[in-house]
PDB file of N, CA and C in Angstrom:
ATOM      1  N   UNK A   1     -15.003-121.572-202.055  1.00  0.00           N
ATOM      2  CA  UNK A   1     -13.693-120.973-202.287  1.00  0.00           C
ATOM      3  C   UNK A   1     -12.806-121.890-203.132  1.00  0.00           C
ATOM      4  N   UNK A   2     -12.674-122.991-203.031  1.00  0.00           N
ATOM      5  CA  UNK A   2     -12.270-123.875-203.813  1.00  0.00           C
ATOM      6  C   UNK A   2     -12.195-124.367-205.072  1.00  0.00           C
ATOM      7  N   UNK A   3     -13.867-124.083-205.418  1.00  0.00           N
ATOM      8  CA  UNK A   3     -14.044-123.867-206.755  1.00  0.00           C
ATOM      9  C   UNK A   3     -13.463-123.077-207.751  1.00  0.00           C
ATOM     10  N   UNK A   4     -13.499-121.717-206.680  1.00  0.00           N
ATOM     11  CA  UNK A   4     -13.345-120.357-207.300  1.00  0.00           C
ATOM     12  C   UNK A   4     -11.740-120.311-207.618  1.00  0.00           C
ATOM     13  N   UNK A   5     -11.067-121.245-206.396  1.00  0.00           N
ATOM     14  CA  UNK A   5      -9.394-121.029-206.808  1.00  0.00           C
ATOM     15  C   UNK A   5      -9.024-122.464-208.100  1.00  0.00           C
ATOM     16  N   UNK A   6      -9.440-123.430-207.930  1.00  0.00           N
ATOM     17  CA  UNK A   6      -9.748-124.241-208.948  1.00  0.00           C
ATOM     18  C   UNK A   6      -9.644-123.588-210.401  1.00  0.00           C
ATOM     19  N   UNK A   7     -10.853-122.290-210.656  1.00  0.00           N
ATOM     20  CA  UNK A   7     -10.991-121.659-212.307  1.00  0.00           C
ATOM     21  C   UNK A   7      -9.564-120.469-212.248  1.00  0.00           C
ATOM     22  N   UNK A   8      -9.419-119.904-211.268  1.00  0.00           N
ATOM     23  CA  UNK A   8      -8.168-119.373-211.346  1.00  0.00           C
ATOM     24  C   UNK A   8      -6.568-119.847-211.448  1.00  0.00           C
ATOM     25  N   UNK A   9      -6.578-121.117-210.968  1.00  0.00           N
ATOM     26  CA  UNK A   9      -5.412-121.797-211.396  1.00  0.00           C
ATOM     27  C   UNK A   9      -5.639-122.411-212.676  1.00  0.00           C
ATOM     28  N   UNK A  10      -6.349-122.660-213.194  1.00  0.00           N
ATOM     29  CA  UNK A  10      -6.630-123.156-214.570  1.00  0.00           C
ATOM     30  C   UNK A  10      -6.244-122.245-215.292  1.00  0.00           C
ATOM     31  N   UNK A  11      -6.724-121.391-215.169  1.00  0.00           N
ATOM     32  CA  UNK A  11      -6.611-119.971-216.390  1.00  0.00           C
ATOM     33  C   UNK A  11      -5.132-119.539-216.117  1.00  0.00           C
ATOM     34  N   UNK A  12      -4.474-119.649-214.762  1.00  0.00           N
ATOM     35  CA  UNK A  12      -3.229-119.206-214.750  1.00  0.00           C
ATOM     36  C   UNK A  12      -2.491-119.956-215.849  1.00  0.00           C
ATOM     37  N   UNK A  13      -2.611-121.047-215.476  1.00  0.00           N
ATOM     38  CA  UNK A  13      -1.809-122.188-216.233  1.00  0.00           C
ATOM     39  C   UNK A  13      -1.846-122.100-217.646  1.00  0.00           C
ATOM     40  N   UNK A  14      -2.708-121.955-218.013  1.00  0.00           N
ATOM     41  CA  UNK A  14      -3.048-121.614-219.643  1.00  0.00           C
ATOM     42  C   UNK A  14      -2.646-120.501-220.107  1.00  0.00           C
ATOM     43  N   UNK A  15      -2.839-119.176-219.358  1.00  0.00           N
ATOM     44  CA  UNK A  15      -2.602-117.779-220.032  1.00  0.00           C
ATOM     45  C   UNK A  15      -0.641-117.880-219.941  1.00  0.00           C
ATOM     46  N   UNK A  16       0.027-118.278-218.517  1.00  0.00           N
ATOM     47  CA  UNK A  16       0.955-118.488-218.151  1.00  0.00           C
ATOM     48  C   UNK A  16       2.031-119.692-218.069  1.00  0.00           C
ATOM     49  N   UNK A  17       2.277-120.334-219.105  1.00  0.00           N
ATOM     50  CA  UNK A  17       2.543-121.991-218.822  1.00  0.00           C
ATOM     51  C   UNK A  17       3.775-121.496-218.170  1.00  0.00           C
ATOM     52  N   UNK A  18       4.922-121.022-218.735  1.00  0.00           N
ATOM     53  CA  UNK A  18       6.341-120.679-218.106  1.00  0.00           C
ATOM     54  C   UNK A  18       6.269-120.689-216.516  1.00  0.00           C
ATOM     55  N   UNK A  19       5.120-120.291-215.917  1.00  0.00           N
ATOM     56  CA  UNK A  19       4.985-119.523-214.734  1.00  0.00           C
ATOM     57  C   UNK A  19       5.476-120.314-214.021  1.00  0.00           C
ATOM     58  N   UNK A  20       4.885-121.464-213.465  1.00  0.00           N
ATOM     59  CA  UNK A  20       5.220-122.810-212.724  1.00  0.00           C
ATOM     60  C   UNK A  20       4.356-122.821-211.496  1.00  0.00           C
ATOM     61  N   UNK A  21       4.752-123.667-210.447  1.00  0.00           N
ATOM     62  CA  UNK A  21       3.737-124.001-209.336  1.00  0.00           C
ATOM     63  C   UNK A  21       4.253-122.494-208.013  1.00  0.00           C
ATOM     64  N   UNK A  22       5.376-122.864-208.362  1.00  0.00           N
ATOM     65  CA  UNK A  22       6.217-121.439-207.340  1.00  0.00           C
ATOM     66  C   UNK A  22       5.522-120.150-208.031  1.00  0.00           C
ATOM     67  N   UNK A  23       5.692-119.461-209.012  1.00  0.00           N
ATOM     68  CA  UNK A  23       4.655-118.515-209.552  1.00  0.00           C
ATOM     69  C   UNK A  23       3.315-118.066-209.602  1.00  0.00           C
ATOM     70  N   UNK A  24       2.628-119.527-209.506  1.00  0.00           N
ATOM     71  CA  UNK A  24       1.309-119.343-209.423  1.00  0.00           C
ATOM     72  C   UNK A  24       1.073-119.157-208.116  1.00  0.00           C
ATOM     73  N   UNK A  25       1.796-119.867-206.855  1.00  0.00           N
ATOM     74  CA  UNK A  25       1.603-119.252-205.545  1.00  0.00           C
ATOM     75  C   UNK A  25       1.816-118.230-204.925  1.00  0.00           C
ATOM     76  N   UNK A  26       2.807-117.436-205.885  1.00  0.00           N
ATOM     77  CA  UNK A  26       3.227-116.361-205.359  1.00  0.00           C
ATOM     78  C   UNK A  26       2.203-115.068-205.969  1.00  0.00           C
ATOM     79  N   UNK A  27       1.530-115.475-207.338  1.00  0.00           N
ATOM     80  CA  UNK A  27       0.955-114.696-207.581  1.00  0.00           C
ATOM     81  C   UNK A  27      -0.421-114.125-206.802  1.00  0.00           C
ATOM     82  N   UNK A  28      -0.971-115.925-206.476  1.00  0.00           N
ATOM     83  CA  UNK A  28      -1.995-115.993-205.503  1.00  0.00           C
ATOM     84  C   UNK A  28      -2.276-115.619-204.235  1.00  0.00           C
ATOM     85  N   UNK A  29      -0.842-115.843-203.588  1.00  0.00           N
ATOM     86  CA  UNK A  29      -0.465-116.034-202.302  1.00  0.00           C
ATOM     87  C   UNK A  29      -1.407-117.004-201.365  1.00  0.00           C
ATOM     88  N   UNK A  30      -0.788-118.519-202.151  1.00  0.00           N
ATOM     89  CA  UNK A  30      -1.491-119.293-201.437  1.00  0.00           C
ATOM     90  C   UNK A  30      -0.184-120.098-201.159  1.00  0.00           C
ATOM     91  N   UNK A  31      -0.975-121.141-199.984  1.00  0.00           N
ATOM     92  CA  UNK A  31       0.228-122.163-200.002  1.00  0.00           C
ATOM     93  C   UNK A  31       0.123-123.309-200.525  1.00  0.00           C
ATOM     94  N   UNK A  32       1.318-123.955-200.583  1.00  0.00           N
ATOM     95  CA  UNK A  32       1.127-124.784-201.718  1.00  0.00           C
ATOM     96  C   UNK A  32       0.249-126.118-201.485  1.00  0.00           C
ATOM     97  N   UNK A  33      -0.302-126.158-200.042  1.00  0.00           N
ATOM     98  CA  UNK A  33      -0.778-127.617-199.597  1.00  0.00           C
ATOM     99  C   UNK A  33      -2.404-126.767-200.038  1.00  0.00           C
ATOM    100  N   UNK A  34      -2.600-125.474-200.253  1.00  0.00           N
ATOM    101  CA  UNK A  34      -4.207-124.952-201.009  1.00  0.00           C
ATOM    102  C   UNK A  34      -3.522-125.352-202.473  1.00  0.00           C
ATOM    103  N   UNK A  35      -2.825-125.089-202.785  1.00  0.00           N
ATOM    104  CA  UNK A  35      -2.614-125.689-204.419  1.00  0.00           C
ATOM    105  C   UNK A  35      -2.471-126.804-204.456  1.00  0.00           C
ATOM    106  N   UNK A  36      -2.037-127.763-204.352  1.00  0.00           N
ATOM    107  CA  UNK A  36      -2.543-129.150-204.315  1.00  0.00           C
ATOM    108  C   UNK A  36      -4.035-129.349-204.122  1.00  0.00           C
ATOM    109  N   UNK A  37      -4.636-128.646-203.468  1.00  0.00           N
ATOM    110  CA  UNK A  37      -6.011-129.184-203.275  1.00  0.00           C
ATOM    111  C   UNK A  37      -6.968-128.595-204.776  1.00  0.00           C
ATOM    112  N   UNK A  38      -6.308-128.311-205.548  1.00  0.00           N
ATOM    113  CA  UNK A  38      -7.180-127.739-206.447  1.00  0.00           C
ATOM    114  C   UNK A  38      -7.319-128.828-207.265  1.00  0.00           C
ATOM    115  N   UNK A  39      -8.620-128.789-208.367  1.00  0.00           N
ATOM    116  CA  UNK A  39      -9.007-129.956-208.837  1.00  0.00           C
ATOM    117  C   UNK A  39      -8.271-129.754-210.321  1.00  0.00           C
ATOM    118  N   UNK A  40      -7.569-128.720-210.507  1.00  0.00           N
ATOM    119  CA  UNK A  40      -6.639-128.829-211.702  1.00  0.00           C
ATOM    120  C   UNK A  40      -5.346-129.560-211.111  1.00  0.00           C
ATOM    121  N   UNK A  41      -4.419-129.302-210.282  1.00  0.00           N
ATOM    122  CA  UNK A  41      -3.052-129.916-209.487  1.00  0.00           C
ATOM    123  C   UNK A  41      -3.690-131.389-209.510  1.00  0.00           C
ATOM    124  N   UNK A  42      -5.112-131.943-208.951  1.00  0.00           N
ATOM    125  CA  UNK A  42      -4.992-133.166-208.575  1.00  0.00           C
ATOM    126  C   UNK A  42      -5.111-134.193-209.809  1.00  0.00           C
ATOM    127  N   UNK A  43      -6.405-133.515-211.091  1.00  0.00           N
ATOM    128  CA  UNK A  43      -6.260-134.067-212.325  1.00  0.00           C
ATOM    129  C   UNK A  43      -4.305-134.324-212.828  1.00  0.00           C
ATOM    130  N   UNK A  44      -4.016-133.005-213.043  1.00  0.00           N
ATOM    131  CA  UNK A  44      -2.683-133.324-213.601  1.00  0.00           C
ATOM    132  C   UNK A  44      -1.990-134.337-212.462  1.00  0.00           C
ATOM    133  N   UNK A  45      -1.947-134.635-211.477  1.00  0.00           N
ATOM    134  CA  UNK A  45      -0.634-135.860-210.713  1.00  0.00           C
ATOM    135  C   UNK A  45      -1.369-136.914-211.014  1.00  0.00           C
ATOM    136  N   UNK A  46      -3.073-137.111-211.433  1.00  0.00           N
ATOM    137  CA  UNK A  46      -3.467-138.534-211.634  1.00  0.00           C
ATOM    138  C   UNK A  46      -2.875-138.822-213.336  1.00  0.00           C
ATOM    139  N   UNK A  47      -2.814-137.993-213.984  1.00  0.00           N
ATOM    140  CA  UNK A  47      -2.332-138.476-215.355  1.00  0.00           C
ATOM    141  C   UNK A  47      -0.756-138.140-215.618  1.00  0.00           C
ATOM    142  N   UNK A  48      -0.009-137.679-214.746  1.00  0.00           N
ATOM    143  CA  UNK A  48       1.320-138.462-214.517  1.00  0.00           C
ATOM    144  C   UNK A  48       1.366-139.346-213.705  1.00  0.00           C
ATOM    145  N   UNK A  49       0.332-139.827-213.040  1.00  0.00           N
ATOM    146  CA  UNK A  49       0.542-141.256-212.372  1.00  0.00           C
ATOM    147  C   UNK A  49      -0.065-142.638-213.003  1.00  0.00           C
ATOM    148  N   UNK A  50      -0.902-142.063-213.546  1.00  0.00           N
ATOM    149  CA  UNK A  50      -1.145-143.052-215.356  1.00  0.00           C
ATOM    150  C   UNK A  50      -0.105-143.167-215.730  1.00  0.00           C
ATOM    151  N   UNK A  51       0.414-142.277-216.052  1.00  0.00           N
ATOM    152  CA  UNK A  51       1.281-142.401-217.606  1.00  0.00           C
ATOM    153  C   UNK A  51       2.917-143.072-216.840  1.00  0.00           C
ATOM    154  N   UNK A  52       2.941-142.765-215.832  1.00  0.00           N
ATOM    155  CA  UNK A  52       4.132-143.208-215.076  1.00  0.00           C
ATOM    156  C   UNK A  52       3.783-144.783-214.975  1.00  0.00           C
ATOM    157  N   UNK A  53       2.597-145.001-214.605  1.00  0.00           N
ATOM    158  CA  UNK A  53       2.544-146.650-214.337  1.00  0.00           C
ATOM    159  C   UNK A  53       2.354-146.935-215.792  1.00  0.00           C
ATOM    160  N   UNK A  54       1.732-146.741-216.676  1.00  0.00           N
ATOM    161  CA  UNK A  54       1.877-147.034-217.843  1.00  0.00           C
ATOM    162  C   UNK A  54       3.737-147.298-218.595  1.00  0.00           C
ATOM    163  N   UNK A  55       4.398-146.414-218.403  1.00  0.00           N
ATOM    164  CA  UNK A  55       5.537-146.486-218.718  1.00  0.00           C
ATOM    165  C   UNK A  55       6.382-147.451-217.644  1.00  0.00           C
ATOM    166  N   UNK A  56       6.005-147.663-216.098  1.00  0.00           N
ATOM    167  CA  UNK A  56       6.526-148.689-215.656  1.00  0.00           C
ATOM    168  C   UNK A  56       6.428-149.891-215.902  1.00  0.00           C
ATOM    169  N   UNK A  57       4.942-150.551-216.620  1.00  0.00           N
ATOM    170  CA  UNK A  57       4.672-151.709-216.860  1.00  0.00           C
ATOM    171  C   UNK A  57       5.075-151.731-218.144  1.00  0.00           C
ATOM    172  N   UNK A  58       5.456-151.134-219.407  1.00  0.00           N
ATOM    173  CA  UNK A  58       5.815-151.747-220.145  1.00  0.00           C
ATOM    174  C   UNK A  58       7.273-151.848-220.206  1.00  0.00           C
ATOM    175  N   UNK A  59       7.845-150.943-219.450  1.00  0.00           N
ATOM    176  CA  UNK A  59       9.827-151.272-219.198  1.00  0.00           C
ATOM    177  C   UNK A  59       9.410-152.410-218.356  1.00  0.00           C
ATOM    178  N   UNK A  60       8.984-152.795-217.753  1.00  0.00           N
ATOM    179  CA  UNK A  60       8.817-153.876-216.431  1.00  0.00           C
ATOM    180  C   UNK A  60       8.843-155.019-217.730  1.00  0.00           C
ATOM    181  N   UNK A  61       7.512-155.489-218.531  1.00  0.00           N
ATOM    182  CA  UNK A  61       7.590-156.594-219.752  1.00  0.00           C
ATOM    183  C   UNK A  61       8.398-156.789-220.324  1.00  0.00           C
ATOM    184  N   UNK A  62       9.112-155.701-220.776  1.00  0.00           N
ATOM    185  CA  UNK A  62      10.447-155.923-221.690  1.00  0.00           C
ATOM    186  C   UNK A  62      11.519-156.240-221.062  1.00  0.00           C
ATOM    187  N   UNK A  63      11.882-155.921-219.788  1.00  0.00           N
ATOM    188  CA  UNK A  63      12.826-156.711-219.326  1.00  0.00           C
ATOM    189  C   UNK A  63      12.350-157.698-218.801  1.00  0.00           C
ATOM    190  N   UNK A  64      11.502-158.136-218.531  1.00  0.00           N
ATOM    191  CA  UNK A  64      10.896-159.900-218.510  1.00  0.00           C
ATOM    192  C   UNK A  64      10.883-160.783-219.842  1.00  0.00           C
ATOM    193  N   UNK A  65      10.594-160.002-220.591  1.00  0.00           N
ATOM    194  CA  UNK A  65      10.648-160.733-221.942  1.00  0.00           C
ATOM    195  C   UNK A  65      12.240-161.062-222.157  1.00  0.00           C
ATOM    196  N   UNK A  66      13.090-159.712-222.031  1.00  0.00           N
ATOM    197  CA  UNK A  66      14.517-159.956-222.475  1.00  0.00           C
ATOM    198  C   UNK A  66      15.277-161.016-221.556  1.00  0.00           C
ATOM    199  N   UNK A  67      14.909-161.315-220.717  1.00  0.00           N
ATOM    200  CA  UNK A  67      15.353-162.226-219.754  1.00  0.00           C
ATOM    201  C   UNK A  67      15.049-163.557-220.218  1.00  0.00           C
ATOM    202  N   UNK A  68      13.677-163.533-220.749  1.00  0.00           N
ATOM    203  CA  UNK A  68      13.364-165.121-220.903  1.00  0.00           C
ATOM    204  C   UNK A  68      13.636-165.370-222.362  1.00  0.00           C
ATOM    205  N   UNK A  69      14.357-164.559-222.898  1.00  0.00           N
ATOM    206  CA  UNK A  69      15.067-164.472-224.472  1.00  0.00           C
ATOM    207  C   UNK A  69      16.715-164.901-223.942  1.00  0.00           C
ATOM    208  N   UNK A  70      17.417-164.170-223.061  1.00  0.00           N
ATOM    209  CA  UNK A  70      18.371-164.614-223.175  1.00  0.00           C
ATOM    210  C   UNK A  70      18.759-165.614-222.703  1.00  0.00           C
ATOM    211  N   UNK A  71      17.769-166.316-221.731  1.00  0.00           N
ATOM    212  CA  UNK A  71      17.794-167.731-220.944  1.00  0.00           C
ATOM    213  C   UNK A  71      17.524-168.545-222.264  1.00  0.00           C
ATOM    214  N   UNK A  72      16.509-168.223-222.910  1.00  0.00           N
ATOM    215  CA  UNK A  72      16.900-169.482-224.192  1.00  0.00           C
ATOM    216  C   UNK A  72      17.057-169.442-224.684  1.00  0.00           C
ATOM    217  N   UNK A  73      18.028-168.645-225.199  1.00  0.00           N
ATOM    218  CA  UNK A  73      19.222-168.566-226.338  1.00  0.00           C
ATOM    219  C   UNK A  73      20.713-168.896-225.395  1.00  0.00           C
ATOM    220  N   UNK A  74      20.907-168.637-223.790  1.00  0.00           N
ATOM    221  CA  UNK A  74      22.091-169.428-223.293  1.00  0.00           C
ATOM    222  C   UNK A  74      21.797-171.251-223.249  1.00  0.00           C
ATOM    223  N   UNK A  75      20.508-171.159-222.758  1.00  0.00           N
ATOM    224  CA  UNK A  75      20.532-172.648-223.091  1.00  0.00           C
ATOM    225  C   UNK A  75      20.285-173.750-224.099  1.00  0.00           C
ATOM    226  N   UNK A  76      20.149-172.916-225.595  1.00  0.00           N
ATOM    227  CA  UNK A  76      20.590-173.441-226.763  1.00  0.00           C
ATOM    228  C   UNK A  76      21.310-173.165-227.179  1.00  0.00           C
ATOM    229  N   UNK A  77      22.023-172.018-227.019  1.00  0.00           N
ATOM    230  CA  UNK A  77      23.397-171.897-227.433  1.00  0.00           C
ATOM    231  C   UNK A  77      24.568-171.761-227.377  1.00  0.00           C
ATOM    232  N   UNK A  78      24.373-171.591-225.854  1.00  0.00           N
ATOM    233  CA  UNK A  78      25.571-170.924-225.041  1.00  0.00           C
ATOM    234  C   UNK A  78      25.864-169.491-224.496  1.00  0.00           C
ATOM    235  N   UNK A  79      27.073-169.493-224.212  1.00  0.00           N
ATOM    236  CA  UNK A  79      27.532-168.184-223.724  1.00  0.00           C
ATOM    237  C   UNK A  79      27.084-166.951-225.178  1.00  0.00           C
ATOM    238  N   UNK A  80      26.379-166.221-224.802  1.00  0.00           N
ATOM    239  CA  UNK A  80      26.078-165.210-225.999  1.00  0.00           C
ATOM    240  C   UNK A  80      27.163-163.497-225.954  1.00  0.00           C
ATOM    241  N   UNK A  81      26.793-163.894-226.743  1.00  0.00           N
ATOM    242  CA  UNK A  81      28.178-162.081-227.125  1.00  0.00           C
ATOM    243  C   UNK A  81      28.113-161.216-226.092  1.00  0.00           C
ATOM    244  N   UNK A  82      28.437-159.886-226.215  1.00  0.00           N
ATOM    245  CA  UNK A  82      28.778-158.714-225.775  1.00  0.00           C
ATOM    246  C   UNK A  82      27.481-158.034-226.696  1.00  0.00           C
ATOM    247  N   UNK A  83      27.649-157.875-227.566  1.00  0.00           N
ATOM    248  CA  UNK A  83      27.028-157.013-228.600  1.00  0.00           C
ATOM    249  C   UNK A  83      25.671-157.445-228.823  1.00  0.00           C
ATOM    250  N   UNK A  84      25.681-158.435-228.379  1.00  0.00           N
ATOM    251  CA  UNK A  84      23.861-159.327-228.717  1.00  0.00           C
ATOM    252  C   UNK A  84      23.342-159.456-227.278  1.00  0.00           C
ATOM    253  N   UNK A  85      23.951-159.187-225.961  1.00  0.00           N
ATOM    254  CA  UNK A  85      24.123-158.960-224.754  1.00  0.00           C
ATOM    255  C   UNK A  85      22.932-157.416-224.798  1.00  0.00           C
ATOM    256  N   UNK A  86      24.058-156.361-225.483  1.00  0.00           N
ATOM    257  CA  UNK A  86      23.610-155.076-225.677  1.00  0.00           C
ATOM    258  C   UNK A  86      22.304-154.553-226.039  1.00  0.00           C
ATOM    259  N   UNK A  87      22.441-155.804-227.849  1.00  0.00           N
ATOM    260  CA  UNK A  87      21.157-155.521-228.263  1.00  0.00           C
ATOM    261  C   UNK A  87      19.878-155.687-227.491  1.00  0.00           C
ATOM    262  N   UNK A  88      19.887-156.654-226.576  1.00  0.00           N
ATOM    263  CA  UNK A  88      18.718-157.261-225.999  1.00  0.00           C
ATOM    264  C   UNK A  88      18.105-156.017-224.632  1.00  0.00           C
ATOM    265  N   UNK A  89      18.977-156.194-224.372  1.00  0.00           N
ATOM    266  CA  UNK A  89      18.858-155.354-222.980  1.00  0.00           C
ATOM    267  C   UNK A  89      18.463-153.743-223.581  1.00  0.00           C
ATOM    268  N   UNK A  90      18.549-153.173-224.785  1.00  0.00           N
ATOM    269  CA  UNK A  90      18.278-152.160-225.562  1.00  0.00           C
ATOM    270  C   UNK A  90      17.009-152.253-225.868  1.00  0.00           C
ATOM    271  N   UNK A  91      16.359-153.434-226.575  1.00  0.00           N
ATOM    272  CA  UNK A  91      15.478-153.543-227.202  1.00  0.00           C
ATOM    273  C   UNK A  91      13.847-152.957-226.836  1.00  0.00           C
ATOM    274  N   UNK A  92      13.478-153.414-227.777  1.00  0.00           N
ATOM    275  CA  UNK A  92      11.588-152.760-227.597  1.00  0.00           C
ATOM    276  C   UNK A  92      11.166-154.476-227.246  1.00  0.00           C
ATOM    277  N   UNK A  93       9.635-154.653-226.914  1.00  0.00           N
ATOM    278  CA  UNK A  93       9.014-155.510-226.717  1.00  0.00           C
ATOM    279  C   UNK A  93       8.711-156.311-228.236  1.00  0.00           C
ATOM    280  N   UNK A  94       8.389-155.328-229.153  1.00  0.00           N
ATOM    281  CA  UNK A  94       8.122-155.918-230.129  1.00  0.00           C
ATOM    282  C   UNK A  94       9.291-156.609-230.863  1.00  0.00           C
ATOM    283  N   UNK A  95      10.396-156.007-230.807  1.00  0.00           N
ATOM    284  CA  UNK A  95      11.861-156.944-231.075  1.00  0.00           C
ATOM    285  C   UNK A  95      12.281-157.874-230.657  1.00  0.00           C
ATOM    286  N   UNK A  96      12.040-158.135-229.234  1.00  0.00           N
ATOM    287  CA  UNK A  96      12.242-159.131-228.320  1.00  0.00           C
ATOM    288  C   UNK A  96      11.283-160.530-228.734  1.00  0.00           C
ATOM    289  N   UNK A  97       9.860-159.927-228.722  1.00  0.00           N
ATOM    290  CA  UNK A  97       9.306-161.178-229.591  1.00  0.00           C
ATOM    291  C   UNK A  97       9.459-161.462-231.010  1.00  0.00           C
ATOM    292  N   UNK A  98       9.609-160.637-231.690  1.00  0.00           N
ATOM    293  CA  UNK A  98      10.774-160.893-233.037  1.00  0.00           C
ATOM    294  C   UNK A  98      11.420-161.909-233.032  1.00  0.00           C
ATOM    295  N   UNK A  99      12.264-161.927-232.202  1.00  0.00           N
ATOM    296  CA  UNK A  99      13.471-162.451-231.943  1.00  0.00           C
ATOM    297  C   UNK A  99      13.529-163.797-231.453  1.00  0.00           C
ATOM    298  N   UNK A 100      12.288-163.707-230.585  1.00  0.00           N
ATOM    299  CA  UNK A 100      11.748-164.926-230.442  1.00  0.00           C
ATOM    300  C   UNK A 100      11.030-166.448-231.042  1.00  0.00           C
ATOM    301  N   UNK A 101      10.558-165.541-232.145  1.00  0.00           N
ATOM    302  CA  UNK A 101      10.108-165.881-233.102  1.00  0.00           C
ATOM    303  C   UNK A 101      11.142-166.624-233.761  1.00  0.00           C
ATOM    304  N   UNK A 102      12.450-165.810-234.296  1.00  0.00           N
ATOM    305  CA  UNK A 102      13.455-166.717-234.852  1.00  0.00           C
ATOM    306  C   UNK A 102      13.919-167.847-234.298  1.00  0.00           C
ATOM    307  N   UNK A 103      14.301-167.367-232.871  1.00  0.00           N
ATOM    308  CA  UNK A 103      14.583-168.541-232.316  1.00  0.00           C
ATOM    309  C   UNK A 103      14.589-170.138-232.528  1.00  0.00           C
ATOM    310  N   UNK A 104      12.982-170.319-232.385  1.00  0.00           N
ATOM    311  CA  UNK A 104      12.380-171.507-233.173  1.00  0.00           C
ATOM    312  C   UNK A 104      13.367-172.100-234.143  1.00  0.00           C
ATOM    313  N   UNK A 105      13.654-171.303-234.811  1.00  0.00           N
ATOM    314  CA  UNK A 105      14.034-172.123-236.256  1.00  0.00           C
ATOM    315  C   UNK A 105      15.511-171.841-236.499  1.00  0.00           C
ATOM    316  N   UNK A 106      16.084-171.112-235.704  1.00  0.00           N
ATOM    317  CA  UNK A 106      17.263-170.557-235.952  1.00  0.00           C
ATOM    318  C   UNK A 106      18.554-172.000-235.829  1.00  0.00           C
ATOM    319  N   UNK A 107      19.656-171.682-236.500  1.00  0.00           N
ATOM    320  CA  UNK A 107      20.519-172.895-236.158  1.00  0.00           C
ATOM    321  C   UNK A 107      21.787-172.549-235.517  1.00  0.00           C
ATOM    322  N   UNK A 108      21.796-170.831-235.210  1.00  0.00           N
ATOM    323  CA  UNK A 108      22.681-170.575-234.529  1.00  0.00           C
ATOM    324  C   UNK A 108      22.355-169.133-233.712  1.00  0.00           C
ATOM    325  N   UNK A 109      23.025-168.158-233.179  1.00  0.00           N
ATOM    326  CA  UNK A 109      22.583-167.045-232.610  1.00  0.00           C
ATOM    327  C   UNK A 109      22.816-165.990-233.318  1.00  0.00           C
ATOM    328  N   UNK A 110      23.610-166.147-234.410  1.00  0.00           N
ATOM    329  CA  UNK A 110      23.639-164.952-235.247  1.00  0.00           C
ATOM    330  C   UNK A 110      22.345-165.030-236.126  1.00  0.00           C
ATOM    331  N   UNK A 111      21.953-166.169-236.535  1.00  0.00           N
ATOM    332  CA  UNK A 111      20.509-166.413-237.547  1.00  0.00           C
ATOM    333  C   UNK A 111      19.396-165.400-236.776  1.00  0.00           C
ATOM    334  N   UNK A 112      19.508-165.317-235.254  1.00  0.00           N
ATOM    335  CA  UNK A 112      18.396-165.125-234.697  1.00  0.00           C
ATOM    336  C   UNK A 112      18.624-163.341-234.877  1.00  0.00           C
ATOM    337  N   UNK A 113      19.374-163.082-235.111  1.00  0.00           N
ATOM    338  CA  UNK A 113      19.901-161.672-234.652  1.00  0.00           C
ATOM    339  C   UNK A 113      20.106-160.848-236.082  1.00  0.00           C
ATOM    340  N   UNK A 114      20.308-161.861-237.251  1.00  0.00           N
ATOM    341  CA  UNK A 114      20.661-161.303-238.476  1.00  0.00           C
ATOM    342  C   UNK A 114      20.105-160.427-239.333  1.00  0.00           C
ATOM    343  N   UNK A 115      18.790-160.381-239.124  1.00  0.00           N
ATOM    344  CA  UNK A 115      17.986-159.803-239.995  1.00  0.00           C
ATOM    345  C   UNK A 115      17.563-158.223-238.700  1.00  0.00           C
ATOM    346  N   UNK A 116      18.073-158.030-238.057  1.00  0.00           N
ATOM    347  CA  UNK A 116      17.509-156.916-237.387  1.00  0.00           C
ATOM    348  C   UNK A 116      17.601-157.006-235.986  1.00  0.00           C
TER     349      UNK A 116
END
């Protein structure tokens, strides 16, 4: 039986995307703890639970990175702006090591920030 409701929620989903999880049960008249058990419901929550931990670990890096950017740029340079405050805490991963990059060589905090 499982199987069989398995190819029928599939095909719902496809012929019907608008429909939703409330629709498809009502059409079925199942409940929703039999819809969860279907091997379409359980594929789709494992690849929003990919893509969710995927998107948690890389916001998670970037604010580790931006942290250990603005710790050494306060302790070479001091108190840092408002606006360079902003930028950081905004940023992508790949900017952040950018930025890092300048650092190195920079002779003040606008040098590090100037080009982008």
């Amino acid at each position: 039986m499982l199987y069989d409701l398995d190819l029928i929620v599939t095909v719902l989903v496809y012929k019907f995307p608008g429909l939703g999880c409330e629709g498809i049960r009502k059409m079925l008249g199942i409940h929703e703890i039999e819809l969860q058990q279907t091997r379409f419901f359980q594929e789709i929550a494992e690849e929003y639970e990919a893509r969710g931990r995927a998107e948690g670990e890389a916001r998670g890096r970037a604010e580790g990175e931006a942290i250990l950017l603005k710790r050494r740029l306060l302790r070479r340079f001091g108190a840092l702006p408002a606006d360079i405050e902003a930028r950081i805490a905004c940023a992508s991963v790949e900017q952040i090591e950018n930025w890092f990059d300048r650092e190195l060589d920079a002779k003040s905090v606008d040098e590090v920030f100037e080009k982008g």
